[in-house]
Protein backbone atom coordinates (compact mmCIF):
# COMPACT_ATOMS: atom_id res chain seq x y z
CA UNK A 1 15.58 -64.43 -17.13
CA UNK A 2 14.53 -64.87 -13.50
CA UNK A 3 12.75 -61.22 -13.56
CA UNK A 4 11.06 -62.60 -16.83
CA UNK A 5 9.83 -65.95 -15.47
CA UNK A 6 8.69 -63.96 -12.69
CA UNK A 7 6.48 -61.92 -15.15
CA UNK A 8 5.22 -64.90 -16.72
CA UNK A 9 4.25 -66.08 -14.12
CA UNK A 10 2.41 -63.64 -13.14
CA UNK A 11 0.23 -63.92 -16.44
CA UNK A 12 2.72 -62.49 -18.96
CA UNK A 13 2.79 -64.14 -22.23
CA UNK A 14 6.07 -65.30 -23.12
CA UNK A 15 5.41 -63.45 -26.66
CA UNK A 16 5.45 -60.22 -24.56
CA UNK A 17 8.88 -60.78 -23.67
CA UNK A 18 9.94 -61.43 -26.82
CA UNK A 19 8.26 -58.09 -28.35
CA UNK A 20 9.76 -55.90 -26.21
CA UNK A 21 13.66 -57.44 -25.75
CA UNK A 22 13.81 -57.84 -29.51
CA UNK A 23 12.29 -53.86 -30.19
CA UNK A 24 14.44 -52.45 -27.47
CA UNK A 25 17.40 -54.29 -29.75
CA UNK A 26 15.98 -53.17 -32.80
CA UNK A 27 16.14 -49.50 -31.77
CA UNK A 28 19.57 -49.76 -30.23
CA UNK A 29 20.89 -51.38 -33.17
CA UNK A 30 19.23 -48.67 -34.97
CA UNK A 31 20.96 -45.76 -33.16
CA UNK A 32 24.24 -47.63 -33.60
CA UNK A 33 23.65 -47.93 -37.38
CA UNK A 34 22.53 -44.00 -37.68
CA UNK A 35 25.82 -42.85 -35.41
CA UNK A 36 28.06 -44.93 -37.48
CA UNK A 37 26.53 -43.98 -40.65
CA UNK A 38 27.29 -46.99 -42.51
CA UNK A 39 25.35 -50.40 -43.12
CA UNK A 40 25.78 -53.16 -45.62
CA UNK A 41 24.48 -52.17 -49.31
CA UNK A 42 20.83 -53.66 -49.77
CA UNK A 43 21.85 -56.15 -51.94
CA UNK A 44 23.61 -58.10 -48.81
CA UNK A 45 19.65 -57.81 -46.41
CA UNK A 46 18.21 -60.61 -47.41
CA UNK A 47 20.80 -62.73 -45.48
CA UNK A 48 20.67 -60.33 -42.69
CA UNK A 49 17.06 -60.37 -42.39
CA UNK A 50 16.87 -64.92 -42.44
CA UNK A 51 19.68 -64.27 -39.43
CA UNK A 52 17.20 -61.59 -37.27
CA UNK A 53 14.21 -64.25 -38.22
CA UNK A 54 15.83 -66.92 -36.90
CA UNK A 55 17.30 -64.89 -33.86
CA UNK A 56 13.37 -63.86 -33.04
CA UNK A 57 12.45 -68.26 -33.24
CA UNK A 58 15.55 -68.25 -30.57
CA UNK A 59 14.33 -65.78 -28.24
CA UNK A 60 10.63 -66.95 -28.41
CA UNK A 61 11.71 -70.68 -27.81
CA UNK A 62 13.73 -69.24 -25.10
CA UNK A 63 10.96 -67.39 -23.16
CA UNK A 64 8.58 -70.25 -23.64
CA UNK A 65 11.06 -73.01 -22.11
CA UNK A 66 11.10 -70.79 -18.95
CA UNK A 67 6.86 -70.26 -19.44
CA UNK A 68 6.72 -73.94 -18.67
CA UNK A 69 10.26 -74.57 -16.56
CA UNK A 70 11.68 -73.29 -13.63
CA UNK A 71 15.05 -70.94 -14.47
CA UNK A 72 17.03 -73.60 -12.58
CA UNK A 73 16.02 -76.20 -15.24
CA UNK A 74 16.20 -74.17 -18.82
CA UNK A 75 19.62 -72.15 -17.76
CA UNK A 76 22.00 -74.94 -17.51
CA UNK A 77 20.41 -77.03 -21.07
CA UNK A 78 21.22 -73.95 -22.59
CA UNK A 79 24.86 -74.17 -22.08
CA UNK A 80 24.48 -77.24 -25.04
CA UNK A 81 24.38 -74.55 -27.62
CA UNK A 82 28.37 -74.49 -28.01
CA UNK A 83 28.40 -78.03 -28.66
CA UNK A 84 25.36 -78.00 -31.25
CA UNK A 85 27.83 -74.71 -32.50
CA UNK A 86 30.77 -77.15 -32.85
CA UNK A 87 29.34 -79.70 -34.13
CA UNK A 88 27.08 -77.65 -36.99
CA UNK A 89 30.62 -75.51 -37.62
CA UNK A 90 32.16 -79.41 -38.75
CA UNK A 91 29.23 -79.91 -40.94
CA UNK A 92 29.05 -77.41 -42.57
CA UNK A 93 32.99 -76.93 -43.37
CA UNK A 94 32.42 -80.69 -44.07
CA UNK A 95 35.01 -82.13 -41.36
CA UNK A 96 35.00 -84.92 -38.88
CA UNK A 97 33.22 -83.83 -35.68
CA UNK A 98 36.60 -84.50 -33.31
CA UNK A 99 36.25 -87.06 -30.80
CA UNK A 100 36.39 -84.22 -27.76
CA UNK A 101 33.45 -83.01 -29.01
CA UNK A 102 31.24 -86.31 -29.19
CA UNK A 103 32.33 -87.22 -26.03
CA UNK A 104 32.12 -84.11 -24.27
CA UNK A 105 28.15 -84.36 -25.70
CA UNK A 106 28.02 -88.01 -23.60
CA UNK A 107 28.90 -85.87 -21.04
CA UNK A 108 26.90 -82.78 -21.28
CA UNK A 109 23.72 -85.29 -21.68
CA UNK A 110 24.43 -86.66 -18.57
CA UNK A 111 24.15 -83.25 -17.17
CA UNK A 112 20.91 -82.47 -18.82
CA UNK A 113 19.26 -85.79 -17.40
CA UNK A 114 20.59 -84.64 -13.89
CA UNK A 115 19.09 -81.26 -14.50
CA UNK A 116 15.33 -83.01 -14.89
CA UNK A 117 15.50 -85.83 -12.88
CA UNK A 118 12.90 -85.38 -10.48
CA UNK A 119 12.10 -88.09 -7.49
CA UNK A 120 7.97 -89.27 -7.59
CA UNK A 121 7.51 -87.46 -4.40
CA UNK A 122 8.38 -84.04 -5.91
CA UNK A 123 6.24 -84.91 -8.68
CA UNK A 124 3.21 -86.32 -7.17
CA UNK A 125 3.05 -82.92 -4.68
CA UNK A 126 3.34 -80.56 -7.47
CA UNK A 127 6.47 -79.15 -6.55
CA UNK A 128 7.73 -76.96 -9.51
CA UNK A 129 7.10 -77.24 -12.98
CA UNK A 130 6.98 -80.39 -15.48
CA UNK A 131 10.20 -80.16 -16.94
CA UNK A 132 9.77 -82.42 -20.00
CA UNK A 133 8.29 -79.58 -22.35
CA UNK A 134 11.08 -77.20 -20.75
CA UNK A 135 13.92 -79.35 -21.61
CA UNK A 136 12.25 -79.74 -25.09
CA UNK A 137 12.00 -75.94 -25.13
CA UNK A 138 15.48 -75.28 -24.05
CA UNK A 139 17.12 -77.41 -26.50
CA UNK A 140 15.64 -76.17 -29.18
CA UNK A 141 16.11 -72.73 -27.85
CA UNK A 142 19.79 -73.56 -28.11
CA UNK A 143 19.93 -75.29 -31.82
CA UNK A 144 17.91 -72.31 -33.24
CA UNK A 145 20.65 -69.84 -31.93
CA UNK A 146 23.06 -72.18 -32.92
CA UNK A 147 22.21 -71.92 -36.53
CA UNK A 148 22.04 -68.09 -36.15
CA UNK A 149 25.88 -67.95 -34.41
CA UNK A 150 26.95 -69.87 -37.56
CA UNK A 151 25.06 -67.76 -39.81
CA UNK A 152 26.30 -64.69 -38.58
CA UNK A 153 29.72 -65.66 -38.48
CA UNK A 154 29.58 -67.21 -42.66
CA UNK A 155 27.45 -64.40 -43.37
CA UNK A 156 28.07 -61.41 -40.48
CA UNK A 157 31.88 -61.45 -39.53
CA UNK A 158 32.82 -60.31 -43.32
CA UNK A 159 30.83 -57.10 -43.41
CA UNK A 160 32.01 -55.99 -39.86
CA UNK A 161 29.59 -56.18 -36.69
CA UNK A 162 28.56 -52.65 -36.81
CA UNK A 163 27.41 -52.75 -40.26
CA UNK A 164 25.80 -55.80 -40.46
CA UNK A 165 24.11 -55.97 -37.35
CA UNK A 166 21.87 -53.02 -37.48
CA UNK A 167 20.23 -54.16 -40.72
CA UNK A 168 19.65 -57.95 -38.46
CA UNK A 169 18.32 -56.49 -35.61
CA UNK A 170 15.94 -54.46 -37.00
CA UNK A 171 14.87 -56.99 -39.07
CA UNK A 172 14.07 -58.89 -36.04
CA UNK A 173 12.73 -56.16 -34.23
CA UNK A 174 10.46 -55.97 -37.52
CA UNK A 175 9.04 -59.32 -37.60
CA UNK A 176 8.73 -59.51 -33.74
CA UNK A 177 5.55 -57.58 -34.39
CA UNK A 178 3.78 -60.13 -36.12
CA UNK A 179 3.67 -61.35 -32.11
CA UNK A 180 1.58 -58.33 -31.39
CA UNK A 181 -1.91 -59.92 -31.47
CA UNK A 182 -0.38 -62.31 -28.39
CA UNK A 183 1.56 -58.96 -26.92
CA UNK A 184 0.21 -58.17 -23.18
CA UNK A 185 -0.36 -54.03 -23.40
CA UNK A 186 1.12 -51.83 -21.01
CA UNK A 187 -1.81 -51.78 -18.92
CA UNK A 188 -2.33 -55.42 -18.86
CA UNK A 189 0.68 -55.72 -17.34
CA UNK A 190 0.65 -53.24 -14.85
CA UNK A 191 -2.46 -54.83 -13.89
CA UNK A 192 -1.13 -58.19 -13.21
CA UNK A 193 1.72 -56.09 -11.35
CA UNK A 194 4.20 -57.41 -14.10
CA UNK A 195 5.47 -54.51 -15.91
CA UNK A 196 8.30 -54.03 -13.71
CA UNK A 197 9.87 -57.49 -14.27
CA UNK A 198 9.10 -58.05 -17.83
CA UNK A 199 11.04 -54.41 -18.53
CA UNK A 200 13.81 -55.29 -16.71
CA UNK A 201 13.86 -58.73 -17.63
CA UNK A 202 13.78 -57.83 -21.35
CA UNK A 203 16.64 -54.43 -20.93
CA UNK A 204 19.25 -56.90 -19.29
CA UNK A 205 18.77 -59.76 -21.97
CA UNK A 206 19.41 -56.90 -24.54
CA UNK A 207 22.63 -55.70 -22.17
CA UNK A 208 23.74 -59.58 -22.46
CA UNK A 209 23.15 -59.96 -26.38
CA UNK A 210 25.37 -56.22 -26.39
CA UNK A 211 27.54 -57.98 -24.42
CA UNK A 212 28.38 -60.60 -26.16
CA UNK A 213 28.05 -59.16 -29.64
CA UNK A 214 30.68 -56.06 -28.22
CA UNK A 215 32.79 -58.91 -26.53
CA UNK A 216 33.20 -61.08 -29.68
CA UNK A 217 33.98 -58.15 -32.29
CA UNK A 218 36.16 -56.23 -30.28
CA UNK A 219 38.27 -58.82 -28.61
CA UNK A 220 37.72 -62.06 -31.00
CA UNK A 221 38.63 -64.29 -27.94
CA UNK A 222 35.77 -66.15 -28.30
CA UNK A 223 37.24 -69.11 -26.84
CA UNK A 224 37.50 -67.41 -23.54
CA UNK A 225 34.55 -65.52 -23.66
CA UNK A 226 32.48 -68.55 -24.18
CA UNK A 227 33.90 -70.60 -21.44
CA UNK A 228 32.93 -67.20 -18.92
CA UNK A 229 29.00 -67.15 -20.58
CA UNK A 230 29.00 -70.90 -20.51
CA UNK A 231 29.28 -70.64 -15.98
CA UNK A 232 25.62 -68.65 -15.99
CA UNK A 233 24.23 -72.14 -16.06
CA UNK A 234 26.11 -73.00 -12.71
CA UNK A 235 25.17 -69.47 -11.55
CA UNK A 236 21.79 -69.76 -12.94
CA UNK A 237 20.66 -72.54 -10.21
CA UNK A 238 22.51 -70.77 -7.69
CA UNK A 239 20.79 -67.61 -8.18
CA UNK A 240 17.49 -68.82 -9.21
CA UNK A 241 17.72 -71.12 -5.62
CA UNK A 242 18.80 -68.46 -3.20
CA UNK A 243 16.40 -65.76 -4.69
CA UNK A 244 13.31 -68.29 -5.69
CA UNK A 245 11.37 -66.43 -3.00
CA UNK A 246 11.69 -62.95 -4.30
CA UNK A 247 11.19 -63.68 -7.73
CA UNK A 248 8.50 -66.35 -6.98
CA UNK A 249 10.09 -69.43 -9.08
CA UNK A 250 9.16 -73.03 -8.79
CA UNK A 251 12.44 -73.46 -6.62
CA UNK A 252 11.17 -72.50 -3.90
CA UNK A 253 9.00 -75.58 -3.48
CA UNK A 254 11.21 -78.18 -5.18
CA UNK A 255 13.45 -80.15 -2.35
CA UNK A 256 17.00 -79.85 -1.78
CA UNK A 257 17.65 -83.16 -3.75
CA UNK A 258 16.07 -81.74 -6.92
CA UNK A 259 18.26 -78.44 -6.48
CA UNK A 260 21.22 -80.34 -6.13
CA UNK A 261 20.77 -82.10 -9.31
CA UNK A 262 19.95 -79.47 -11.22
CA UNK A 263 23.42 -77.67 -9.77
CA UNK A 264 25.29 -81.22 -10.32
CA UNK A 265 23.80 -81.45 -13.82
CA UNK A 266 24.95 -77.50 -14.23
CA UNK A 267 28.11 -78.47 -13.46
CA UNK A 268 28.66 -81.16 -15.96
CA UNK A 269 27.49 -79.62 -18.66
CA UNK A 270 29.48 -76.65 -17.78
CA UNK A 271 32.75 -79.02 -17.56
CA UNK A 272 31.43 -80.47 -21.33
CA UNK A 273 31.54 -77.01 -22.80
CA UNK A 274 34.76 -76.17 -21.17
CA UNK A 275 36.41 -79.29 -22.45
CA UNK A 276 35.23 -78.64 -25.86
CA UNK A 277 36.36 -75.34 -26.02
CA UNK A 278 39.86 -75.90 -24.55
């Protein structure tokens, strides 16, 4: 995400991003499909293709919380998506939300105000980017992919991953062209010298979704595995701090306080998640 912020910030429109991470997924997913030679029977696509729509909404909100926030701010909020994931899970198999979960939500809120508290001085020098709309952004970034981890699993985890997932993926890759009016071309890009980090932003968040997805079907510890994803927040503002030079982020100018926040904040919500998932 920091090599697509950097894009974007170069002039790169966040639905740019989008196009190309969710087509490069599309066309894996494809190959995957085609090698296997087996996919769910029509009859089951119309669920897949609601789960790729609503995957697409995720990504977009995703790339447009870090258009108008620094990485250091949208990483860490994102790390609320296991709790939405817990808490949607109990509503929809109609159960009590458990009291570890509500309060590790107290907890992961706290975080999130730490991650865009921001002293007057910072703001009235312009250091960074408003964070308001980013936390926005980011939250609903992480609901909307909520919805599609529960969806997959009700509707997915039945069929197997490797036949159900091809039919998803291509269905987002499908409707991610309804983006291409808003789609910087090829030459735009290289023009704005951003082709190089909006391809390599967009091939490792399609290594990370393959990641996960291959993590998930072929080990089922998701407990574990989600407690490992949920530390990118921490490593997120560690990253996104030591390298805001070379990939030209808003951390660079924001002062130490800020970045210590944002890494305090990190840290709680990252405790949150762990404590709901133990």
């Amino acid at each position: 995400m920091m090599f697509a912020s950097k894009a974007i910030n170069r002039g790169a429109t966040p639905w740019t991003g989008t196009f190309y991470a969710n087509l490069l997924l599309g066309v894996i997913w494809c190959c995957i499909g085609a090698v296997h030679g087996d996919i769910i029977p029509v009859r089951q696509w119309p669920g897949a293709i609601v789960i790729g729509v609503v995957f697409v909404l995720g990504q977009l909100l995703t790339y447009f919380a870090y258009r108008f926030g620094d990485v250091s701010v949208a990483t860490p909020i994102f790390g609320v998506k296991i709790l939405f994931v817990a808490v949607l899970s109990s509503i929809v198999n109609q159960v009590p939300v458990p009291a570890v979960i509500w309060a590790a939500a107290v907890v992961a809120s706290c975080g999130v105000a730490l991650v865009q508290w921001r002293p007057r001085s910072a703001s009235a020098h312009g250091n960074g980017k408003p964070v308001g709309r980013a936390v926005v952004l980011a939250l609903s970034a992480a609901m909307t992919l909520s919805v599609f981890d529960i969806l997959l699993q009700r509707w997915g985890k039945p069929s197997g991953t490797v036949r159900f997932l091809p039919v998803v993926f291509t269905a987002a890759a499908l409707s991610s062209c309804v983006m291409l009016p808003w789609t910087n071309r090829f030459s735009t890009l290289v023009h704005i010298q951003a082709l190089r980090p909006m391809l390599i932003g967009s091939f490792l968040m399609c290594a990370q979704a393959m990641g996960m997805c291959i993590a998930l079907s072929g080990f089922g510890e998701a407990t574990e595995i989600n407690i490992v994803y949920s530390l990118r927040g921490v490593w997120g503002v560690g990253l996104a701090w030591a390298l805001a030079h070379f990939f030209e982020g808003g951390e660079q100018y924001a002062p130490r306080i800020v970045i210590i926040c944002r890494a305090a904040g990190a840290a709680l919500v990252t405790a949150a998640v762990v404590t709901a998932l133990l």
